[in-house]
N, C-alpha and C. Protein backbone atom coordinates (compact mmCIF):
# COMPACT_ATOMS: atom_id res chain seq x y z
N UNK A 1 67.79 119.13 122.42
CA UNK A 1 69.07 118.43 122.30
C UNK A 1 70.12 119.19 123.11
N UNK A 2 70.85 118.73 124.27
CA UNK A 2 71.58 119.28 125.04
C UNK A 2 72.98 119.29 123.85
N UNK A 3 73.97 120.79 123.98
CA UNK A 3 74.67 121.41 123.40
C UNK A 3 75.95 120.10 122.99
N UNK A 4 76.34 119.29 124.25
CA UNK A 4 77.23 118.37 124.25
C UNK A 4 77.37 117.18 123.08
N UNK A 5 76.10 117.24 122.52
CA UNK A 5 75.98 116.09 121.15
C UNK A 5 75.87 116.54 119.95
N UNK A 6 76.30 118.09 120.05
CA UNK A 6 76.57 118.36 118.05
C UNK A 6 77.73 117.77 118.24
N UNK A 7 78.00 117.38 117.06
CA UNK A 7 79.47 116.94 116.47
C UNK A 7 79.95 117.92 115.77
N UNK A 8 81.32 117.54 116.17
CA UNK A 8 82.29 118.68 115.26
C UNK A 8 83.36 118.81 114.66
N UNK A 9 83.45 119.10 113.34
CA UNK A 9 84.83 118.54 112.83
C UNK A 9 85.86 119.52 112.54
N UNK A 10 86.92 119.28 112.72
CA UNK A 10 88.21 120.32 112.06
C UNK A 10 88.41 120.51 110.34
N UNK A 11 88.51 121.30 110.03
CA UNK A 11 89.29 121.30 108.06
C UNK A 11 90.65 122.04 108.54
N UNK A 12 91.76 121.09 108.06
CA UNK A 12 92.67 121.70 107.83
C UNK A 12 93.33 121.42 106.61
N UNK A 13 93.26 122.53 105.77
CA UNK A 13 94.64 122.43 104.75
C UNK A 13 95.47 122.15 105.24
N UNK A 14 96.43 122.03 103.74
CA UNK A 14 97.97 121.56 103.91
C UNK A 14 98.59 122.86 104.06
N UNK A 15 98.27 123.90 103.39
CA UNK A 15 98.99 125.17 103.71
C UNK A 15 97.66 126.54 103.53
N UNK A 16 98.05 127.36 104.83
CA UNK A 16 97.34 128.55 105.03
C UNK A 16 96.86 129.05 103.91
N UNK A 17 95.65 129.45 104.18
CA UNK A 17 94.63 130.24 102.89
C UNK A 17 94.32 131.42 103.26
N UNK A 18 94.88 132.43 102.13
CA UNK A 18 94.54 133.92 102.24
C UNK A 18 92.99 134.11 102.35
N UNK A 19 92.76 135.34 102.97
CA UNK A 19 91.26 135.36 102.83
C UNK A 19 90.84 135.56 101.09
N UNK A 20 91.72 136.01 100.05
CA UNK A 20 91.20 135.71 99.19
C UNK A 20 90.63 134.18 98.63
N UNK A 21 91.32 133.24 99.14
CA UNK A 21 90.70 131.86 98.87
C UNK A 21 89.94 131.57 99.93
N UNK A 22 90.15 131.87 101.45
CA UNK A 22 89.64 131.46 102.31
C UNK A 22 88.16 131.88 102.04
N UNK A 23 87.53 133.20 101.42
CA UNK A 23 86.58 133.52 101.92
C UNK A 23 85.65 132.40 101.09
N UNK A 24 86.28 132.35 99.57
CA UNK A 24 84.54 131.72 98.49
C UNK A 24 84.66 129.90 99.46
N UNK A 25 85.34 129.65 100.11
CA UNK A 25 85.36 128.39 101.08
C UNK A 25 84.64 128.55 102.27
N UNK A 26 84.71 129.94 103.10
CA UNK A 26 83.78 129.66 103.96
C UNK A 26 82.49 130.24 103.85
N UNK A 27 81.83 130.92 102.68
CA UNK A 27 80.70 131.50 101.85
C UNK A 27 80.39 129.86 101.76
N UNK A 28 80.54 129.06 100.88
CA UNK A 28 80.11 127.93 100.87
C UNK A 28 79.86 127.24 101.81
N UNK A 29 80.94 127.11 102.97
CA UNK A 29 80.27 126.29 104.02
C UNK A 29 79.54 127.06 104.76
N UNK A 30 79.41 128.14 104.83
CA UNK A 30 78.10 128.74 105.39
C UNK A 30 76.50 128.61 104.96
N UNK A 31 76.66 127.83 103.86
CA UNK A 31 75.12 127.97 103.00
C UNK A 31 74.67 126.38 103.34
N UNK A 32 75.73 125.73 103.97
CA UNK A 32 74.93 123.91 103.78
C UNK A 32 74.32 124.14 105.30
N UNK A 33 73.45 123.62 105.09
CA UNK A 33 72.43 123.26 105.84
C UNK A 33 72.83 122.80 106.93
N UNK A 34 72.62 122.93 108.04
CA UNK A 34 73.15 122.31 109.52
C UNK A 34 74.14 122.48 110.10
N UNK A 35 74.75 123.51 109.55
CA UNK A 35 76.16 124.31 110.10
C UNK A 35 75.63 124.66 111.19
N UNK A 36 76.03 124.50 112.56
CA UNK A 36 75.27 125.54 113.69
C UNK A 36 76.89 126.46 113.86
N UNK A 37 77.77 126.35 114.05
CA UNK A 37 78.67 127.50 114.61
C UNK A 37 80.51 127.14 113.54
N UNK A 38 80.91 127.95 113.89
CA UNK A 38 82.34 128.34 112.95
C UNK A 38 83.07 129.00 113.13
N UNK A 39 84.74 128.26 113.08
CA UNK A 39 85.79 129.03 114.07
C UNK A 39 86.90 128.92 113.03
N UNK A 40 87.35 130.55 112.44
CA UNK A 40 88.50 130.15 111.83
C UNK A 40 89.25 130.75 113.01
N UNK A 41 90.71 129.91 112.48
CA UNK A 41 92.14 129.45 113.07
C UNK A 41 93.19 129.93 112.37
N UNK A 42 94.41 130.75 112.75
CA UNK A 42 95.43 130.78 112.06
C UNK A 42 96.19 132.24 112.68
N UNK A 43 97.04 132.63 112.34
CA UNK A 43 98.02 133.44 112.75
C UNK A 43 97.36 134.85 112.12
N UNK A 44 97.56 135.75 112.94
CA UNK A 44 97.26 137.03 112.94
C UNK A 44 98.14 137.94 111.80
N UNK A 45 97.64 138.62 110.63
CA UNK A 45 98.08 139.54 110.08
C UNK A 45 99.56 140.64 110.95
N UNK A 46 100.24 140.86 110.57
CA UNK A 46 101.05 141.54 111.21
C UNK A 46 100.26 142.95 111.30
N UNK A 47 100.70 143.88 112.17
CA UNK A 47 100.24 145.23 112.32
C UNK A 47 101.49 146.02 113.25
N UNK A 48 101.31 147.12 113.12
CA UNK A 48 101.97 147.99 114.48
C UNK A 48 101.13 148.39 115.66
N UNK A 49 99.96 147.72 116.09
CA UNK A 49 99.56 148.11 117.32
C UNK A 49 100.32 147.70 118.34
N UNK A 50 100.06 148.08 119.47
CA UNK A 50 100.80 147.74 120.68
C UNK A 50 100.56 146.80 121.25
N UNK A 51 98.96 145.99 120.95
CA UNK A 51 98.90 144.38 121.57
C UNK A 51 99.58 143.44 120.62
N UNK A 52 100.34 143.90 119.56
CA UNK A 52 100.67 142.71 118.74
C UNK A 52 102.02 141.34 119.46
N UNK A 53 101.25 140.37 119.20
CA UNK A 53 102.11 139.30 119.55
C UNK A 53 103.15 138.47 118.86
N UNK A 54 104.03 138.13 119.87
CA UNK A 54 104.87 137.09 118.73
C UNK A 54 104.15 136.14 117.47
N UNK A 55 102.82 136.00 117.51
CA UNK A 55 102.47 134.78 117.13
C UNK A 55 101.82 135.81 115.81
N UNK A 56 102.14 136.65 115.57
CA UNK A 56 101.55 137.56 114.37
C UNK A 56 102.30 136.98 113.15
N UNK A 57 101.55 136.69 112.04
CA UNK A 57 102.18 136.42 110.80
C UNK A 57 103.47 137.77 110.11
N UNK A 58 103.99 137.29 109.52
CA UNK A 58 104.97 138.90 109.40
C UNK A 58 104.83 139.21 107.88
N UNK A 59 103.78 138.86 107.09
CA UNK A 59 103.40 139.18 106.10
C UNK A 59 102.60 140.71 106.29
N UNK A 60 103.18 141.36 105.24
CA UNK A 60 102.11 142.82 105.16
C UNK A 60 100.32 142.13 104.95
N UNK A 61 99.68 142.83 106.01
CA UNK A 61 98.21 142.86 105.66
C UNK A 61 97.83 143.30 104.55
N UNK A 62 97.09 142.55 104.05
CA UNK A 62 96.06 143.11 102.37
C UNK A 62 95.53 144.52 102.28
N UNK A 63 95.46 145.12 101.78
CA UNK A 63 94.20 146.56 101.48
C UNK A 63 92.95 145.98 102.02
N UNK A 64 92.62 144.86 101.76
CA UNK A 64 91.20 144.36 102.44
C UNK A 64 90.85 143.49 102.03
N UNK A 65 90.77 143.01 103.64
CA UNK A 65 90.42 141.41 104.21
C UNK A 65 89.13 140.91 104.43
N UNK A 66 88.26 141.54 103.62
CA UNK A 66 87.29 141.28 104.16
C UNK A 66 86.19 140.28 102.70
N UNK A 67 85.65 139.35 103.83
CA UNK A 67 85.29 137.96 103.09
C UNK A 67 83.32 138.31 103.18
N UNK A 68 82.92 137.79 101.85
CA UNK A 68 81.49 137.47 101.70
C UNK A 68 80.93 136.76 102.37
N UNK A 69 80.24 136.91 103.92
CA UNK A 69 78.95 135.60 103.83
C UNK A 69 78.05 135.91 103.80
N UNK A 70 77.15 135.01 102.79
CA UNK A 70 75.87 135.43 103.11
C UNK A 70 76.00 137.15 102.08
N UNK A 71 75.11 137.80 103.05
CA UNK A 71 74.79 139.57 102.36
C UNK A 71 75.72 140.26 103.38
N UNK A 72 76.55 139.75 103.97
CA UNK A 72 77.68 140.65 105.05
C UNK A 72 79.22 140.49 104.34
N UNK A 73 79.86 141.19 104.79
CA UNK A 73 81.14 141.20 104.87
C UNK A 73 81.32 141.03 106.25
N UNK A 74 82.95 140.60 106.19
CA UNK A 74 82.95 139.86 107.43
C UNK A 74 84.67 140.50 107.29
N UNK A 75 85.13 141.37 108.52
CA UNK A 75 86.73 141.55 108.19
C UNK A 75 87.70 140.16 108.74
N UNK A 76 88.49 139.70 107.87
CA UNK A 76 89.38 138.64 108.50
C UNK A 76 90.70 138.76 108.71
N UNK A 77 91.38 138.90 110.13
CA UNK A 77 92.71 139.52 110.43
C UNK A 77 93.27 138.10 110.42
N UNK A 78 92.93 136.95 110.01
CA UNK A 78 93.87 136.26 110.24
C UNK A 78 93.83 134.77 108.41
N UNK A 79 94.86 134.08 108.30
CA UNK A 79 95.36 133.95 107.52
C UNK A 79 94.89 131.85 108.55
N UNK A 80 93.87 131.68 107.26
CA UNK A 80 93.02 130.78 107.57
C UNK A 80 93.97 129.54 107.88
N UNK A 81 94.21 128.75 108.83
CA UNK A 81 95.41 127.74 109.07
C UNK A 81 94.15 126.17 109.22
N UNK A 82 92.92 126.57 110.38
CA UNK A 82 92.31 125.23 109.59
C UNK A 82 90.75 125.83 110.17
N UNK A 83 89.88 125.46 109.98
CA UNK A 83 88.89 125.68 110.50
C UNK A 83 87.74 124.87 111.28
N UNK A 84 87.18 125.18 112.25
CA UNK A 84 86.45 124.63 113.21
C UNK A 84 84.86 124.35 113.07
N UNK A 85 83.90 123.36 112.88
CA UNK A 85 83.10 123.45 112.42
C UNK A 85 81.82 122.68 113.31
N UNK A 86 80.92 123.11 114.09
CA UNK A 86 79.97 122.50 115.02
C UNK A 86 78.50 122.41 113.94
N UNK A 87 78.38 121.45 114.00
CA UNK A 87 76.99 120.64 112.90
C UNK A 87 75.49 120.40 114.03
N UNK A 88 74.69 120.57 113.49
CA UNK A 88 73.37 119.73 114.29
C UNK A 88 73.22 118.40 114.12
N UNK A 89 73.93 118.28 113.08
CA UNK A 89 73.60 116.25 113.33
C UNK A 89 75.12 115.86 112.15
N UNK A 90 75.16 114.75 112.36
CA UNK A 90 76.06 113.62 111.66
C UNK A 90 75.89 113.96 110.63
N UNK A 91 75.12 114.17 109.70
CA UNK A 91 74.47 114.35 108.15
C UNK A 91 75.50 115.23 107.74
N UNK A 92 75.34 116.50 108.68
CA UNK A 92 75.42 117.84 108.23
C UNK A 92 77.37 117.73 108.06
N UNK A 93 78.35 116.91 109.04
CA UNK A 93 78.99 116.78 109.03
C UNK A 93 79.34 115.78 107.45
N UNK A 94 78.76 114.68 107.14
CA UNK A 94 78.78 114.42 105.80
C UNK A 94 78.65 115.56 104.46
N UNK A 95 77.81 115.99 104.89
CA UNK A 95 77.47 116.85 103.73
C UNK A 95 78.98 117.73 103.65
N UNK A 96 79.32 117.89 104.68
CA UNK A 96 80.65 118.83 104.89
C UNK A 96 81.92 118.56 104.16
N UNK A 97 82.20 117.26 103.98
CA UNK A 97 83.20 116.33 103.78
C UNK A 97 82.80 116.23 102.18
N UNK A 98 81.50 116.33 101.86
CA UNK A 98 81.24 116.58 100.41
C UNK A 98 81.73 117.73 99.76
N UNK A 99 81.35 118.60 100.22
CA UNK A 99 81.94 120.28 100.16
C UNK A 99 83.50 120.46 100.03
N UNK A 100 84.00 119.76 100.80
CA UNK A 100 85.27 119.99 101.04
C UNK A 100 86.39 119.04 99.70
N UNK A 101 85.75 117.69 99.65
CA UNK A 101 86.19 117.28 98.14
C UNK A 101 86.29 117.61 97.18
N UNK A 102 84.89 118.80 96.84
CA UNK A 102 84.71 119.29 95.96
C UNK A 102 85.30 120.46 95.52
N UNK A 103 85.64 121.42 96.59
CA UNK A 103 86.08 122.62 96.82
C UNK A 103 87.88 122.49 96.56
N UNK A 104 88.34 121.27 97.63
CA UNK A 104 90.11 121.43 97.58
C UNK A 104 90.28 120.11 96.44
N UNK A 105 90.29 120.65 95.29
CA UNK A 105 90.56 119.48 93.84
C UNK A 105 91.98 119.38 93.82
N UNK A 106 92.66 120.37 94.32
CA UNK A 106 93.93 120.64 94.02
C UNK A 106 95.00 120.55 95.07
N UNK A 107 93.84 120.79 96.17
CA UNK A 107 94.84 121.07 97.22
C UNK A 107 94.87 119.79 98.61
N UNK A 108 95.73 119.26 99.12
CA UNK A 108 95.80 118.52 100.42
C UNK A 108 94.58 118.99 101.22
N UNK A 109 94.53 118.22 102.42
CA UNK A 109 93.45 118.77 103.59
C UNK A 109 93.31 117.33 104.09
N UNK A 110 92.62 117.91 105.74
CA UNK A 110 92.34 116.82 106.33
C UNK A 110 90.63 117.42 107.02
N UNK A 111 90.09 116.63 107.16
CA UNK A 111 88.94 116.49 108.10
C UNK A 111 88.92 115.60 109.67
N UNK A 112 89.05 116.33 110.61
CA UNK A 112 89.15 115.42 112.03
C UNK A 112 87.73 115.57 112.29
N UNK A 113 87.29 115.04 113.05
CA UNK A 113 86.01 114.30 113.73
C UNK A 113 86.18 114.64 114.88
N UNK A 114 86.07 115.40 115.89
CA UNK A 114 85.83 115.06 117.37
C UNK A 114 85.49 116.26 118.38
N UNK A 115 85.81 116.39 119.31
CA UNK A 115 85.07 117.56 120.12
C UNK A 115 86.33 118.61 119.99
N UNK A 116 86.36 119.91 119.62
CA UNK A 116 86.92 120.90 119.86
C UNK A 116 86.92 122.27 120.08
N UNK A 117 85.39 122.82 120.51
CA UNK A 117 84.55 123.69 121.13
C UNK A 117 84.44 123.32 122.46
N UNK A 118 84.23 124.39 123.09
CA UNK A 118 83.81 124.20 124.53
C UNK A 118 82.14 124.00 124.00
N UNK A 119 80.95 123.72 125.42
CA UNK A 119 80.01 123.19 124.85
C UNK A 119 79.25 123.66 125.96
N UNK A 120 80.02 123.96 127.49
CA UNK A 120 79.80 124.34 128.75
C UNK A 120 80.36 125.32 128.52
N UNK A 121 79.61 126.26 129.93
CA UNK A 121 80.32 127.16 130.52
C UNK A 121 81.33 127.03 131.61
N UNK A 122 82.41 127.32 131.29
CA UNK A 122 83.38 127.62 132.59
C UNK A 122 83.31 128.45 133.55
N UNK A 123 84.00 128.44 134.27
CA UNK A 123 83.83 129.92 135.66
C UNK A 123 84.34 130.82 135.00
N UNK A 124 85.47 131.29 134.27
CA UNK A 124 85.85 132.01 133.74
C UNK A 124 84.99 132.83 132.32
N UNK A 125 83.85 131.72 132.00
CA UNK A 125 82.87 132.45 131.55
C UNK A 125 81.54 133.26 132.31
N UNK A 126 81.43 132.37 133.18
CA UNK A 126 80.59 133.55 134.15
C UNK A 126 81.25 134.82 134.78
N UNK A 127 82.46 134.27 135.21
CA UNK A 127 83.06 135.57 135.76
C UNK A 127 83.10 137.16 134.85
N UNK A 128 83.31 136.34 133.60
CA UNK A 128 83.42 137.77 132.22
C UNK A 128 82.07 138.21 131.64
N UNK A 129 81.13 137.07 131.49
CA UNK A 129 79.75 137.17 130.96
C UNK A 129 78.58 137.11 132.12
N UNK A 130 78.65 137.36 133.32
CA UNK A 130 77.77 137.17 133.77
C UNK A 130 77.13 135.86 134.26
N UNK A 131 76.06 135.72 135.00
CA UNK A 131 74.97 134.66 135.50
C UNK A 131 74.97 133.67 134.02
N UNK A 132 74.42 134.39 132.66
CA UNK A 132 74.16 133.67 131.75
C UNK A 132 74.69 133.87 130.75
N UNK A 133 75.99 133.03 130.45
CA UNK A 133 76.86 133.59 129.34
C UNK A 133 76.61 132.79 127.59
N UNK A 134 76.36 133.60 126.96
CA UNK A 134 76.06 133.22 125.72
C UNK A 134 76.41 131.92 125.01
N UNK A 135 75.75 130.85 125.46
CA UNK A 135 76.01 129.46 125.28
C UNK A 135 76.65 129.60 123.32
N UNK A 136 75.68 130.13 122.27
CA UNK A 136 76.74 129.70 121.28
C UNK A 136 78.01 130.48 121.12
N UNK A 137 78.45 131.21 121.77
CA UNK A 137 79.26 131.88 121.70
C UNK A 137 80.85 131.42 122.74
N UNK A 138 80.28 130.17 123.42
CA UNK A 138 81.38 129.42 123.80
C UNK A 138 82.10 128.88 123.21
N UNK A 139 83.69 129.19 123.33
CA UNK A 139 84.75 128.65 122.65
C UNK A 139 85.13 129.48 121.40
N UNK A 140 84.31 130.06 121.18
CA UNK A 140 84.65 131.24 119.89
C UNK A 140 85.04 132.71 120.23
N UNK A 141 84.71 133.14 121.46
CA UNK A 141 85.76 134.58 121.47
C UNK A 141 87.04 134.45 122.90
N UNK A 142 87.76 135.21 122.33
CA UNK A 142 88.75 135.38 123.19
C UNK A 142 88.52 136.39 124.39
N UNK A 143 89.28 135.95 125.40
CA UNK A 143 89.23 136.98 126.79
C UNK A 143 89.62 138.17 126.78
N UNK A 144 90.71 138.16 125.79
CA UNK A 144 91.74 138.62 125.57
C UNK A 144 91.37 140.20 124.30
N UNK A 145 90.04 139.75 124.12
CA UNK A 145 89.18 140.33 122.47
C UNK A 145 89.59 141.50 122.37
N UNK A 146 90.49 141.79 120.80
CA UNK A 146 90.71 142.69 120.26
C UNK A 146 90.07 143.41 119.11
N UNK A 147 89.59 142.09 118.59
CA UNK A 147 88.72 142.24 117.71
C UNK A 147 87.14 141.87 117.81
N UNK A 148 86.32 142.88 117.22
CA UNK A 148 85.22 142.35 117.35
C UNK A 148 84.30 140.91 116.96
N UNK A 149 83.42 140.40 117.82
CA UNK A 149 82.45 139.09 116.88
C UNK A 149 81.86 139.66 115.95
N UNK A 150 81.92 138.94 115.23
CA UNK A 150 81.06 138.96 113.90
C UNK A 150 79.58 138.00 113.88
N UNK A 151 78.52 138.80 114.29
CA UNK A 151 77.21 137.72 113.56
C UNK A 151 76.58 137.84 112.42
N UNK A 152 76.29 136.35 111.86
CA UNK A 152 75.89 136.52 110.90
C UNK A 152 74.17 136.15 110.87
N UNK A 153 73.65 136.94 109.87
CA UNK A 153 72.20 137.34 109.96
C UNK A 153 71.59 135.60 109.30
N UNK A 154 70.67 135.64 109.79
CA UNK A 154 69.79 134.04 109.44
C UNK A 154 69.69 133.27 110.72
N UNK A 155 69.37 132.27 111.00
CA UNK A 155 68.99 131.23 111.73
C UNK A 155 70.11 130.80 112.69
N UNK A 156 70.87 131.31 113.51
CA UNK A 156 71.93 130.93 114.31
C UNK A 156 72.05 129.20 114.42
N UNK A 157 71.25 128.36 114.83
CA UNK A 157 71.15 127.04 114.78
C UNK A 157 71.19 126.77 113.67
N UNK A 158 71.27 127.01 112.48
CA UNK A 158 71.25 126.49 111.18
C UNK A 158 70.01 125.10 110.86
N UNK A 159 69.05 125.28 111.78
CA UNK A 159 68.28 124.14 111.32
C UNK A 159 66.74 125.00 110.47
């Protein structure tokens, strides 16, 4: 199956989720079946380093940010605004929308439907990665990377 026909949907709350809520939300959507890839979104913890940007949240960072998946911890510098979600099939995207009813009882949210991963490589990915640049890893790190990727252990394709 060429990369261009997973489907992929957005979750966005109505308002930003600390990694204390964010994490038992994306622990769960990490366990349904047919998840192939996952992009959280949202504004950066404030800090005093010297790359920090305007676009940094100006809330003090937690003692620790760091979220369950799976048997890993996972550190999260940023303050979950919506999240990005690439499926192996249509199903898996249903099943998602199940999860997500179930999970926000209380809270607003939306689910979008449509392409918002890269799926190709750009020149600007060969130029940084080489001849063969890590197809699932398109659209999920920055050029710019301050922080490290995080993989998580199991079946990368989720099938």
């Amino acid at each position: 199956m060429d990369d261009s026909f997973h489907p992929q949907c957005r979750i966005v709350p109505i308002r930003m989720l600390h990694p204390d809520h964010a994490g038992p939300f994306i622990e769960g959507l990490s366990r349904i079946q047919g998840v192939r890839r996952m992009l959280v979104h949202g504004p950066a913890f404030a800090s005093d380093h010297p790359g920090k940007t305007v676009h940094s949240c100006e809330i003090q960072p937690p003692e620790f940010t760091g979220v369950a998946i799976g048997d890993q911890i996972v550190d999260m510098h940023v303050l979950m605004a919506d999240l990005t979600v690439e499926a192996i099939n249509e199903e898996t995207i249903d099943r998602i929308g199940i999860y997500c009813e179930e999970f926000f009882t209380d809270l607003p949210y939306q689910i979008l439907v449509g392409k918002f991963l890269k799926t190709k490589p750009s020149l600007s990915d060969y130029i940084r990665d080489g001849q063969d640049p890590e197809r699932l890893l398109l659209g999920l790190t920055d050029s710019h990377e301050r922080i490290e990727t995080a993989y998580l252990s199991g079946d990368p394709i989720g099938s």
